[in-house]
ModelCIF file with pLDDT and N, C-alpha, C, O atoms, coordinates in Angstrom:
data_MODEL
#
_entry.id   MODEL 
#
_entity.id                         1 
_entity.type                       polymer 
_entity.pdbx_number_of_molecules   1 
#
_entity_poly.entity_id                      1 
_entity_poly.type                           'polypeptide(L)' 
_entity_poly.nstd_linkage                   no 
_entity_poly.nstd_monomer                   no 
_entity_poly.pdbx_seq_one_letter_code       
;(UNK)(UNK)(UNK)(UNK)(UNK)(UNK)(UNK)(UNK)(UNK)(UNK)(UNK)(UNK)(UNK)(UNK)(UNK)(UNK)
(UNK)(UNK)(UNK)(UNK)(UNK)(UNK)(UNK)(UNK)(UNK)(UNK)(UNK)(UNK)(UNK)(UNK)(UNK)(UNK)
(UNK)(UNK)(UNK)(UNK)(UNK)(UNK)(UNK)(UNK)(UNK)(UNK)(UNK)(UNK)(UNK)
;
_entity_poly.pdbx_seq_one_letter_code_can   XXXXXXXXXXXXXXXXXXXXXXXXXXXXXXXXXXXXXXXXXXXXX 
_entity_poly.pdbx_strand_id                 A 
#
loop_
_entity_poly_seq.entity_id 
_entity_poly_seq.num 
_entity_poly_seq.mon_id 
_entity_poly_seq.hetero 
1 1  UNK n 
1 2  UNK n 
1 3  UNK n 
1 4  UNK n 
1 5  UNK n 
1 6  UNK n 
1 7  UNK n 
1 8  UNK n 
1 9  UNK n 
1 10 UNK n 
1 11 UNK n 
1 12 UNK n 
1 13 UNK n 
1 14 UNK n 
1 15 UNK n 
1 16 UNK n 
1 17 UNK n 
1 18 UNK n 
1 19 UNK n 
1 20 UNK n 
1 21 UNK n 
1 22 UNK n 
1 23 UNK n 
1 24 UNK n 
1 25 UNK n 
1 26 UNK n 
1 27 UNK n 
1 28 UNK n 
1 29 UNK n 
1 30 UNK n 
1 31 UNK n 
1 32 UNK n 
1 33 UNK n 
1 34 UNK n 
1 35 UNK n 
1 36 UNK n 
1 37 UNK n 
1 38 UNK n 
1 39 UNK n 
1 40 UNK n 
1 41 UNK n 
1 42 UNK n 
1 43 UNK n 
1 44 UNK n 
1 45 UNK n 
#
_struct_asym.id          A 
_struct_asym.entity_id   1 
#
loop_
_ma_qa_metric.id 
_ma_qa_metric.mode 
_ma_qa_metric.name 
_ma_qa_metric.software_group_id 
_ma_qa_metric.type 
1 global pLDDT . pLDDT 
2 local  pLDDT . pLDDT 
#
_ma_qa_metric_global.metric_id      1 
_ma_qa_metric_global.metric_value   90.93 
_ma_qa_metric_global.model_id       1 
_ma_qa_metric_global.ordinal_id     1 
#
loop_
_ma_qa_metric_local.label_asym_id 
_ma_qa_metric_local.label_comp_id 
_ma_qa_metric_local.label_seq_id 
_ma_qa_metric_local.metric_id 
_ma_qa_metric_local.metric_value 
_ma_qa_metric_local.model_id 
_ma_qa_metric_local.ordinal_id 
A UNK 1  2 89.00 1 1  
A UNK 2  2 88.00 1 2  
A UNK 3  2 92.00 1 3  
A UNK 4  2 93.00 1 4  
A UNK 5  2 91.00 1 5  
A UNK 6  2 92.00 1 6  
A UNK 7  2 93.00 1 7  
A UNK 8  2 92.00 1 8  
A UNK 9  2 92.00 1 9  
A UNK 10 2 92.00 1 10 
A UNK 11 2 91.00 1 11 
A UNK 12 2 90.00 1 12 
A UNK 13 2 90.00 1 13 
A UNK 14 2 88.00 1 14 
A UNK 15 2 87.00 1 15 
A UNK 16 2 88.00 1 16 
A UNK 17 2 91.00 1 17 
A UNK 18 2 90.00 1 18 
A UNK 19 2 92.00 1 19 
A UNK 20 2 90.00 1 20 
A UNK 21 2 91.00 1 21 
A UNK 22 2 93.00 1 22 
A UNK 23 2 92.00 1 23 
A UNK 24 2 91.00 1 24 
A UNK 25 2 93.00 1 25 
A UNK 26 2 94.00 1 26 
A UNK 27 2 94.00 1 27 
A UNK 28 2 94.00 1 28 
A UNK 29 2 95.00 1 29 
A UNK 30 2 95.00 1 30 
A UNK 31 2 93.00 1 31 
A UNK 32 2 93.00 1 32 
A UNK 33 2 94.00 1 33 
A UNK 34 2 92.00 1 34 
A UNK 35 2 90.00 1 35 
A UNK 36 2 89.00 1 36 
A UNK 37 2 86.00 1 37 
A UNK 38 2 84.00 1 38 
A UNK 39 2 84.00 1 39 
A UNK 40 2 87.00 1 40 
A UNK 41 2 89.00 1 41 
A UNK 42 2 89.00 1 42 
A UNK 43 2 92.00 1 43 
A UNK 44 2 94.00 1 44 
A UNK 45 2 93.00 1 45 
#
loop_
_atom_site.group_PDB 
_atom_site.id 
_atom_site.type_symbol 
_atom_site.label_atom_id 
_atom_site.label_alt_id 
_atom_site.label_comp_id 
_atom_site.label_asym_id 
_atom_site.label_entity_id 
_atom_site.label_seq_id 
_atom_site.pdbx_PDB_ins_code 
_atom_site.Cartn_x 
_atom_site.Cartn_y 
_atom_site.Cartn_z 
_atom_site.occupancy 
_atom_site.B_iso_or_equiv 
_atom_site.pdbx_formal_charge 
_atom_site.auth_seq_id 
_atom_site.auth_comp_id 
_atom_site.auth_asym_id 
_atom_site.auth_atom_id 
_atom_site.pdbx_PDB_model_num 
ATOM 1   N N  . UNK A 1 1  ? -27.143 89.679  28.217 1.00 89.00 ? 1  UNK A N  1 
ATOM 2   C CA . UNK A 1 1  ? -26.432 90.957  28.298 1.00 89.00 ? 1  UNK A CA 1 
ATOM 3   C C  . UNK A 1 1  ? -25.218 91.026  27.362 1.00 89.00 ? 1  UNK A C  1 
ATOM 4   O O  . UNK A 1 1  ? -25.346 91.716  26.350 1.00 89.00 ? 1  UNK A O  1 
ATOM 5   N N  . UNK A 1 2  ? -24.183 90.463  27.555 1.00 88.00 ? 2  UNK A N  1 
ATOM 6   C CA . UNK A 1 2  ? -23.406 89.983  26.377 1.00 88.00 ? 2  UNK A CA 1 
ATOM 7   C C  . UNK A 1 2  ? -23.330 89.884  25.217 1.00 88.00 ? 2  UNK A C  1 
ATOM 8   O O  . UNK A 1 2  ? -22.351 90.181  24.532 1.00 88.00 ? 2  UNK A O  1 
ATOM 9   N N  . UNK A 1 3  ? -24.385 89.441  24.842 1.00 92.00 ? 3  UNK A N  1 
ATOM 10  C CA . UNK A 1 3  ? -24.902 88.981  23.183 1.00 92.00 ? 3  UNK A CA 1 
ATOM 11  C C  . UNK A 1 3  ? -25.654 90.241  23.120 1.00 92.00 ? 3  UNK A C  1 
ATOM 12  O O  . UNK A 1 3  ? -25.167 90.743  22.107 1.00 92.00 ? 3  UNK A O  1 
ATOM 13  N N  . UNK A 1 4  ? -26.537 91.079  23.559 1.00 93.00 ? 4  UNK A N  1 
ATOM 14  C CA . UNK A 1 4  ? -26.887 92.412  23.668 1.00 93.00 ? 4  UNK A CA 1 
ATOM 15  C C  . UNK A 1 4  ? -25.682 93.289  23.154 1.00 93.00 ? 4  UNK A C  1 
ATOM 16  O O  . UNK A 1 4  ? -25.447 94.040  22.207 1.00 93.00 ? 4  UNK A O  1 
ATOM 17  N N  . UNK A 1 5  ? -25.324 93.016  23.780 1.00 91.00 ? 5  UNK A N  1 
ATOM 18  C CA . UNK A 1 5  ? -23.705 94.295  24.024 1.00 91.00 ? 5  UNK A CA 1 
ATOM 19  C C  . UNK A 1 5  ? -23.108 94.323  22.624 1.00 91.00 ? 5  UNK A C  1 
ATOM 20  O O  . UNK A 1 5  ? -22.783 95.294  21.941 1.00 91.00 ? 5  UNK A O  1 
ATOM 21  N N  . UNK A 1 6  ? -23.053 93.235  22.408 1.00 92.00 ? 6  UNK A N  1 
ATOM 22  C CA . UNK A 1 6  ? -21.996 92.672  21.090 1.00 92.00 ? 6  UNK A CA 1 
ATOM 23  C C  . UNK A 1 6  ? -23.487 92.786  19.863 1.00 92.00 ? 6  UNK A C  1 
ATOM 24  O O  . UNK A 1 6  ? -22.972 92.435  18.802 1.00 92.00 ? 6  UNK A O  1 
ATOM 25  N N  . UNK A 1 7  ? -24.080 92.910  19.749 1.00 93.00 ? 7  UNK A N  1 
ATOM 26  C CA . UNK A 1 7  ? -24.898 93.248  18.829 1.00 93.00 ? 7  UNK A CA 1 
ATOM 27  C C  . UNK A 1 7  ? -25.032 94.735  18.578 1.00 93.00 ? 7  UNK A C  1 
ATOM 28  O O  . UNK A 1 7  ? -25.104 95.226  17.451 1.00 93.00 ? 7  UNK A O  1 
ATOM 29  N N  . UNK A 1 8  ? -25.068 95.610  20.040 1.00 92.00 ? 8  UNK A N  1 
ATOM 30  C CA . UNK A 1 8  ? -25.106 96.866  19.743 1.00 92.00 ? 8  UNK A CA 1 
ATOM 31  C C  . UNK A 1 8  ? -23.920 97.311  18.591 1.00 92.00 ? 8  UNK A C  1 
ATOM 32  O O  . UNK A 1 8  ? -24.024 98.032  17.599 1.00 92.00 ? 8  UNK A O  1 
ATOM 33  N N  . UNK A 1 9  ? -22.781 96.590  19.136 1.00 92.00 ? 9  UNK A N  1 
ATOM 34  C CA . UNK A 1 9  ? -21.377 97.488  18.678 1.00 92.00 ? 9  UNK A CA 1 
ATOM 35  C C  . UNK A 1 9  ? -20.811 96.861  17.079 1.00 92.00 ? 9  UNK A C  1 
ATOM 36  O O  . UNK A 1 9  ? -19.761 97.175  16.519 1.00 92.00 ? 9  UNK A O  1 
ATOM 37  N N  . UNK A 1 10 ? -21.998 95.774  16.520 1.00 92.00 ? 10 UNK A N  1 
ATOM 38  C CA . UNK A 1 10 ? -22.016 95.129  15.129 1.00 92.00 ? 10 UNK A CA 1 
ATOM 39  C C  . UNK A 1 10 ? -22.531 95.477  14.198 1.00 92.00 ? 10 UNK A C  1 
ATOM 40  O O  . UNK A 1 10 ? -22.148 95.693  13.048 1.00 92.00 ? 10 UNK A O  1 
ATOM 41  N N  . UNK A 1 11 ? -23.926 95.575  14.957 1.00 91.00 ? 11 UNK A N  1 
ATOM 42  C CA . UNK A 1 11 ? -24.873 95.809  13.481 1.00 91.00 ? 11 UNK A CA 1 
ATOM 43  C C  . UNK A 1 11 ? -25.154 97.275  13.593 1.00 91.00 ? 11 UNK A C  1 
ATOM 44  O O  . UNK A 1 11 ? -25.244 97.839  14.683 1.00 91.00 ? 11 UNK A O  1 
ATOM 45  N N  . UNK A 1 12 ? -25.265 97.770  12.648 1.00 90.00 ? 12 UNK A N  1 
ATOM 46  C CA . UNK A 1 12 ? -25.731 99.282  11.608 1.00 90.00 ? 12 UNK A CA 1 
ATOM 47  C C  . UNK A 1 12 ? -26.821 99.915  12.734 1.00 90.00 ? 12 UNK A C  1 
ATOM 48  O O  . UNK A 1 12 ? -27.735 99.304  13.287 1.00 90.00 ? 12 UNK A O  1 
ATOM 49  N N  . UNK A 1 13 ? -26.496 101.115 12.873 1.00 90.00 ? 13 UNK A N  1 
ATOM 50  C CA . UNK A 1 13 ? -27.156 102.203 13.843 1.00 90.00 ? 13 UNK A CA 1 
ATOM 51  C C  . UNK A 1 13 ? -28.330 102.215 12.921 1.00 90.00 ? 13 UNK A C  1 
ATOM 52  O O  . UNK A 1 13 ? -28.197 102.330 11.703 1.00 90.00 ? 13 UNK A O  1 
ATOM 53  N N  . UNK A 1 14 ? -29.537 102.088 13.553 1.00 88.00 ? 14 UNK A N  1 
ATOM 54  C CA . UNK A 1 14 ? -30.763 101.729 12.933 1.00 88.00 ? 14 UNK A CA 1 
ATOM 55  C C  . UNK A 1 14 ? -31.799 102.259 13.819 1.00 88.00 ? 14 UNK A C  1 
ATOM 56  O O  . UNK A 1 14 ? -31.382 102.102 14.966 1.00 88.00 ? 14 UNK A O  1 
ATOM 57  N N  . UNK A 1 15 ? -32.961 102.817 13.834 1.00 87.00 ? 15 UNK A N  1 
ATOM 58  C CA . UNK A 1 15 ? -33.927 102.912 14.858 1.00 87.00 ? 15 UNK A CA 1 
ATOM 59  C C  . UNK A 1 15 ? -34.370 101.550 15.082 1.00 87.00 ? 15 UNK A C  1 
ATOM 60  O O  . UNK A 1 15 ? -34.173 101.288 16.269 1.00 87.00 ? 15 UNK A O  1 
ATOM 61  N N  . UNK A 1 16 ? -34.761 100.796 14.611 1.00 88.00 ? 16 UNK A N  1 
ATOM 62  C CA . UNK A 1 16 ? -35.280 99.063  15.009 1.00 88.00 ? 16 UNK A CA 1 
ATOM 63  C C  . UNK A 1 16 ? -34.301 98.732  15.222 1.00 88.00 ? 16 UNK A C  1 
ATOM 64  O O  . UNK A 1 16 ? -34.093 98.818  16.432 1.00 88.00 ? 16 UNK A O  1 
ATOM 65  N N  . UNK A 1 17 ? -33.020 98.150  14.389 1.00 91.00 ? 17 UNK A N  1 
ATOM 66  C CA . UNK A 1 17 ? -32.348 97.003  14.739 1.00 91.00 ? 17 UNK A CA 1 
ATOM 67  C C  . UNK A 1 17 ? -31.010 97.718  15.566 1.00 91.00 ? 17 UNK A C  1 
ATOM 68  O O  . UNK A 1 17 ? -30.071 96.923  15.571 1.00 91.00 ? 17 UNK A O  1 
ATOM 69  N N  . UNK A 1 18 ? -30.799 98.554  16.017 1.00 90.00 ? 18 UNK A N  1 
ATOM 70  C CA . UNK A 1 18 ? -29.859 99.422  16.372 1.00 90.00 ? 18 UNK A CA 1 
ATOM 71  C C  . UNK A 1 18 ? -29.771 100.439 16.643 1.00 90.00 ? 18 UNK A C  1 
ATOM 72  O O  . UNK A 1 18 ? -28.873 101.104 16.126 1.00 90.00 ? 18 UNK A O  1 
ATOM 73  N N  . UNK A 1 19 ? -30.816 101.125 17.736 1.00 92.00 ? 19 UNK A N  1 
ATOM 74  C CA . UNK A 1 19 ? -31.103 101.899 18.069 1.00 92.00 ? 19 UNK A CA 1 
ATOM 75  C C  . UNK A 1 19 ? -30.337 103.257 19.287 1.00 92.00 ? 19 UNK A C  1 
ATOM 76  O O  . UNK A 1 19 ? -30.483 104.472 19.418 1.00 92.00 ? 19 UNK A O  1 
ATOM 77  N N  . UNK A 1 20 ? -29.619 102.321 19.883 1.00 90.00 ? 20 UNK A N  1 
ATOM 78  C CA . UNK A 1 20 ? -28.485 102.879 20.801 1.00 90.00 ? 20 UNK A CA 1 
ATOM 79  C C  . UNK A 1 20 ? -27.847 102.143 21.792 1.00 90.00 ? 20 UNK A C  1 
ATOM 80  O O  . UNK A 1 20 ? -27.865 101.018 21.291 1.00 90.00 ? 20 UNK A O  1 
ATOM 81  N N  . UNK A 1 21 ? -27.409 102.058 22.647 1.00 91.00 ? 21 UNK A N  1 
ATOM 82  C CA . UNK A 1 21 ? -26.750 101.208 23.921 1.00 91.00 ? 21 UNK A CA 1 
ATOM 83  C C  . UNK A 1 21 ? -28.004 100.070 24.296 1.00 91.00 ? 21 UNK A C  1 
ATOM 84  O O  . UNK A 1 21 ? -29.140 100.245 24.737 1.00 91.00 ? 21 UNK A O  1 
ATOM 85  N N  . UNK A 1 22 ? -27.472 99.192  24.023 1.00 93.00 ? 22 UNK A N  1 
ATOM 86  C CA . UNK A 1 22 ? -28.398 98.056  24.567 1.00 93.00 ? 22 UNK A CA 1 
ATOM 87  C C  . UNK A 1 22 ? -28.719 98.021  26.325 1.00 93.00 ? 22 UNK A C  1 
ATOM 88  O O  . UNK A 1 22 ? -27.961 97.693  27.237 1.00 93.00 ? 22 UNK A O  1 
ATOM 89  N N  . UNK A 1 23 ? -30.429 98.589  26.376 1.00 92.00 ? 23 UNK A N  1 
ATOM 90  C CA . UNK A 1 23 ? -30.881 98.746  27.643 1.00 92.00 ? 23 UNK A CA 1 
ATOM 91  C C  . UNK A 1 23 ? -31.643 98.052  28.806 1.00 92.00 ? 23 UNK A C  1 
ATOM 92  O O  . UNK A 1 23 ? -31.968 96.870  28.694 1.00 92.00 ? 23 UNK A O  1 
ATOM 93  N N  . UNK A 1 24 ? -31.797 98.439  29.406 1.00 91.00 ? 24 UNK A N  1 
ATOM 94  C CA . UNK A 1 24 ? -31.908 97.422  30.685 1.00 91.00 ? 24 UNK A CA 1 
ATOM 95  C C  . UNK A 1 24 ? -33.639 97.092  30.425 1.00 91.00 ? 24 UNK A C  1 
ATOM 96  O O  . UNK A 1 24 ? -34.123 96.003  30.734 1.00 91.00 ? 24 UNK A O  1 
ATOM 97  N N  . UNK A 1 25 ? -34.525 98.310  29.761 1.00 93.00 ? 25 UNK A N  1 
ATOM 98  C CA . UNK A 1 25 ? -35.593 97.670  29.426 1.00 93.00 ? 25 UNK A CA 1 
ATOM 99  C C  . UNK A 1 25 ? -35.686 96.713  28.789 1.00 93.00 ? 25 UNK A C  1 
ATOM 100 O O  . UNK A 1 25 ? -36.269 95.696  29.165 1.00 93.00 ? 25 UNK A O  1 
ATOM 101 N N  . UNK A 1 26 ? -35.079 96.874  27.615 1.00 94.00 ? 26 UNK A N  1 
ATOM 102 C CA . UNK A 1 26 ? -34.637 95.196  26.604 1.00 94.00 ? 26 UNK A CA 1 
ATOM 103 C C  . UNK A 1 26 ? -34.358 94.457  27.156 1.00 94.00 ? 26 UNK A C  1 
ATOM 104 O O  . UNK A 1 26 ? -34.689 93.348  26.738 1.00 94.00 ? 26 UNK A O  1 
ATOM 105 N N  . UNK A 1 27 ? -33.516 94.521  28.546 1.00 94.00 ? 27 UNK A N  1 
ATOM 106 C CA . UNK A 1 27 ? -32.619 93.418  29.031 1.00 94.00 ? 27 UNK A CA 1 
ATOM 107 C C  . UNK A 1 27 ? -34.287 92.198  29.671 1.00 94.00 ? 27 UNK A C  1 
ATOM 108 O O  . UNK A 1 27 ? -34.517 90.993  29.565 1.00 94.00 ? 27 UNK A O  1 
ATOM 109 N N  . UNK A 1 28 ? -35.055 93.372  30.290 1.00 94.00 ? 28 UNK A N  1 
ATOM 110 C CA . UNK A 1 28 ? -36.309 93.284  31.402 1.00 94.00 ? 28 UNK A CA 1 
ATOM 111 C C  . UNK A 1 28 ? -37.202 92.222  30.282 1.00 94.00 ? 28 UNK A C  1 
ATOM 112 O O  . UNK A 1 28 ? -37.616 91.126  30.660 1.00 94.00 ? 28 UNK A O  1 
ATOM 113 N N  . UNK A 1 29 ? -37.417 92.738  28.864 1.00 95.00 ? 29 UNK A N  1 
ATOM 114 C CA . UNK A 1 29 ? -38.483 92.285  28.576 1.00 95.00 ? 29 UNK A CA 1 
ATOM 115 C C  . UNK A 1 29 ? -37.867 90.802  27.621 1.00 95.00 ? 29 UNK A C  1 
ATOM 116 O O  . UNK A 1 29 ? -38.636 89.936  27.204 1.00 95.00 ? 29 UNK A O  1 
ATOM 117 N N  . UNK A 1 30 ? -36.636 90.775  27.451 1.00 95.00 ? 30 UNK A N  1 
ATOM 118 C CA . UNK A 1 30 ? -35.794 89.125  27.065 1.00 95.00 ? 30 UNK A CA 1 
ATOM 119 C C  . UNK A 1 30 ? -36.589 88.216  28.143 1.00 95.00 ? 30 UNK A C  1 
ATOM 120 O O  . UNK A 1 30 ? -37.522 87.416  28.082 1.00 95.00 ? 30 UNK A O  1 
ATOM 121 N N  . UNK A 1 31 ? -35.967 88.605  28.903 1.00 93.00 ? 31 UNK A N  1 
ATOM 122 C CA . UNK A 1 31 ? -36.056 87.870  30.507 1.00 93.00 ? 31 UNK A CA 1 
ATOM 123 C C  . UNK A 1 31 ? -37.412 87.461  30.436 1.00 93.00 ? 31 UNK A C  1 
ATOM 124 O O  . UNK A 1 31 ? -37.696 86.294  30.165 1.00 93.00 ? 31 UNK A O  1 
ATOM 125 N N  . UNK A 1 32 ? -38.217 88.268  30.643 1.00 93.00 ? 32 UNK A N  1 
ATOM 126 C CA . UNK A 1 32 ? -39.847 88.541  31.289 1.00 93.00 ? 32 UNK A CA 1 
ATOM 127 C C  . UNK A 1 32 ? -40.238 87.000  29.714 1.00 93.00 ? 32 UNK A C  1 
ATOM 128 O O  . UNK A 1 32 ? -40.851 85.943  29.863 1.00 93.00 ? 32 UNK A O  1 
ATOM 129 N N  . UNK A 1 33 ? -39.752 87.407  28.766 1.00 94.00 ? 33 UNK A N  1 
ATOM 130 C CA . UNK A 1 33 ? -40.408 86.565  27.461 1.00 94.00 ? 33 UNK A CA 1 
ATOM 131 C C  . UNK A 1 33 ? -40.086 85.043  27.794 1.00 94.00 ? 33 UNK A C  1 
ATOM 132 O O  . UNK A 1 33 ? -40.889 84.117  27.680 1.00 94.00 ? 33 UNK A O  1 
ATOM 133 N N  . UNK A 1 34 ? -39.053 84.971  28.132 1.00 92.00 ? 34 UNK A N  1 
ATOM 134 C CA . UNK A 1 34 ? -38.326 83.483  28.610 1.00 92.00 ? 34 UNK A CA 1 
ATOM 135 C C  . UNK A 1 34 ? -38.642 83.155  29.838 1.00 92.00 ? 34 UNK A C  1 
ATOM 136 O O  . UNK A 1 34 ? -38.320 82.006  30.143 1.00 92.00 ? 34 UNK A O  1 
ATOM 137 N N  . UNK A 1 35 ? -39.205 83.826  30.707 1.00 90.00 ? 35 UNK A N  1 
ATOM 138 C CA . UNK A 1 35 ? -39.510 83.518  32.099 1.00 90.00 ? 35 UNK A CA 1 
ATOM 139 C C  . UNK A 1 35 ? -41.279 82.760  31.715 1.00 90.00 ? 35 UNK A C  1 
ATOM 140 O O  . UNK A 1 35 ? -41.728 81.911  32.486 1.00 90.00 ? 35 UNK A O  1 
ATOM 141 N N  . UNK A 1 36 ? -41.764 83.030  30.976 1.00 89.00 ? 36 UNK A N  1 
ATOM 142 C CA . UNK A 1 36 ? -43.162 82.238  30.497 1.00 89.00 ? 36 UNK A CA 1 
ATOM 143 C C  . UNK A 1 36 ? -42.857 81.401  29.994 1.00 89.00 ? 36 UNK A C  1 
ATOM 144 O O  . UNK A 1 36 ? -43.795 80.851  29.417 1.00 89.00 ? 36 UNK A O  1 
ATOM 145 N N  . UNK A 1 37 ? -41.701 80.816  29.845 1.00 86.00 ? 37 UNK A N  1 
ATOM 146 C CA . UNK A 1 37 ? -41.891 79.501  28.995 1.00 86.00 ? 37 UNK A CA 1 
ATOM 147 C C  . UNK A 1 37 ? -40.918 78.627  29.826 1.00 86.00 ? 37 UNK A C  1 
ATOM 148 O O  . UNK A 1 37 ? -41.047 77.403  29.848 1.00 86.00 ? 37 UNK A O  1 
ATOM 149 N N  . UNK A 1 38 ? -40.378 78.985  30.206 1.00 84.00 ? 38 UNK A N  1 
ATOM 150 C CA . UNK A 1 38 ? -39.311 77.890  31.442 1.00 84.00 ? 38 UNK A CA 1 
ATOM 151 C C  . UNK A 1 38 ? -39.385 77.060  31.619 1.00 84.00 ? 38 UNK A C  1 
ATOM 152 O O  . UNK A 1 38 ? -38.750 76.066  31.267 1.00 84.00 ? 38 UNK A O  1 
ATOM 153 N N  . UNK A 1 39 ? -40.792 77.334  32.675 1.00 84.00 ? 39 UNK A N  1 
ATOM 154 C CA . UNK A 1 39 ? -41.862 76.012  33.672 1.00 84.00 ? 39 UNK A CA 1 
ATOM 155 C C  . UNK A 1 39 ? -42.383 75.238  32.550 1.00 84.00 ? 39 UNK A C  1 
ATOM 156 O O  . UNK A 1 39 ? -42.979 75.774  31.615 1.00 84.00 ? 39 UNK A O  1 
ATOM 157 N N  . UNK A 1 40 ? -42.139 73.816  32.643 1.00 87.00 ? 40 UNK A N  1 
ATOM 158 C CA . UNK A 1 40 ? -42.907 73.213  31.589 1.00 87.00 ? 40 UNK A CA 1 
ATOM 159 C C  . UNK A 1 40 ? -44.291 73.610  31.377 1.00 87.00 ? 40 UNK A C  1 
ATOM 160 O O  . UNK A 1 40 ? -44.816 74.273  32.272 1.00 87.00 ? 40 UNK A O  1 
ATOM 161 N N  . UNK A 1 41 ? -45.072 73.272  30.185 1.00 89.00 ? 41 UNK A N  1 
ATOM 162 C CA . UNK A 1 41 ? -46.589 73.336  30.729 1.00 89.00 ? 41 UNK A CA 1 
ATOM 163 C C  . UNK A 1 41 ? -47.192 72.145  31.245 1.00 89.00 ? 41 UNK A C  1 
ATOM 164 O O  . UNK A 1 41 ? -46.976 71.128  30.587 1.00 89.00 ? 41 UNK A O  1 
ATOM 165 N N  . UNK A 1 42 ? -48.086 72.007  32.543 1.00 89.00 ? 42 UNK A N  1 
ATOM 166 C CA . UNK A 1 42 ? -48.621 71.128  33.431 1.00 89.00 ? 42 UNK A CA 1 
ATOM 167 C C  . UNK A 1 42 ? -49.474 70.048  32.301 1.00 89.00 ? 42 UNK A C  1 
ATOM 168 O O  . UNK A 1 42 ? -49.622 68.835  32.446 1.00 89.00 ? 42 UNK A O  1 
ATOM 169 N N  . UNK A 1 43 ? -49.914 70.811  31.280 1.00 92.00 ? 43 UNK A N  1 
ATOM 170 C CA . UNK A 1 43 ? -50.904 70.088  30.618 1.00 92.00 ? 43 UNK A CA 1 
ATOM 171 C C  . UNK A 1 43 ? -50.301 69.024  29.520 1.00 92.00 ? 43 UNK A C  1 
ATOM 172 O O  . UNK A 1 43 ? -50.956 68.404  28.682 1.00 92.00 ? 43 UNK A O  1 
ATOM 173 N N  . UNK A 1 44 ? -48.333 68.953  29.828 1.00 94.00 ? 44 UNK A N  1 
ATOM 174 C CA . UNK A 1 44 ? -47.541 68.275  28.808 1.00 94.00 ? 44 UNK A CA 1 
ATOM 175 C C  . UNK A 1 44 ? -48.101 67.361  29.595 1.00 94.00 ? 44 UNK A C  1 
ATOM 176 O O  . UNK A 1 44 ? -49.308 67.281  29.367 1.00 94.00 ? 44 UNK A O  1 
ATOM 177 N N  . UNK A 1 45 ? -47.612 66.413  30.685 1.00 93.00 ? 45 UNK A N  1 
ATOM 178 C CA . UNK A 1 45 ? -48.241 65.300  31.703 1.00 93.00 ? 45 UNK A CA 1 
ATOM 179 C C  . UNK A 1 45 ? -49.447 64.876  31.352 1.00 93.00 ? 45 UNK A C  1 
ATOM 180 O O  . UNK A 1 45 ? -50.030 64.036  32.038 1.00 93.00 ? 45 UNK A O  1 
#
């Protein structure tokens, strides 16, 4: 969220890289991307 925030108010108003207030969908799909990789994979063992 933080590093979100502070990116909005840095980089160049852009449709891709700077599109408007950094949102809670973005926030959802960071999360959701890092939440698949967390758990080790079983098949490292």
């Amino acid at each position: 969220f933080p590093i979100g925030k502070t990116m909005e108010k840095i980089i160049p108003k852009s449709r891709f890289f700077n599109p408007g207030p950094f949102n809670l969908k973005e926030h959802v799909l960071i999360t959701t991307m890092a939440n698949c990789s967390y758990t080790t994979a079983y098949a490292i063992d």
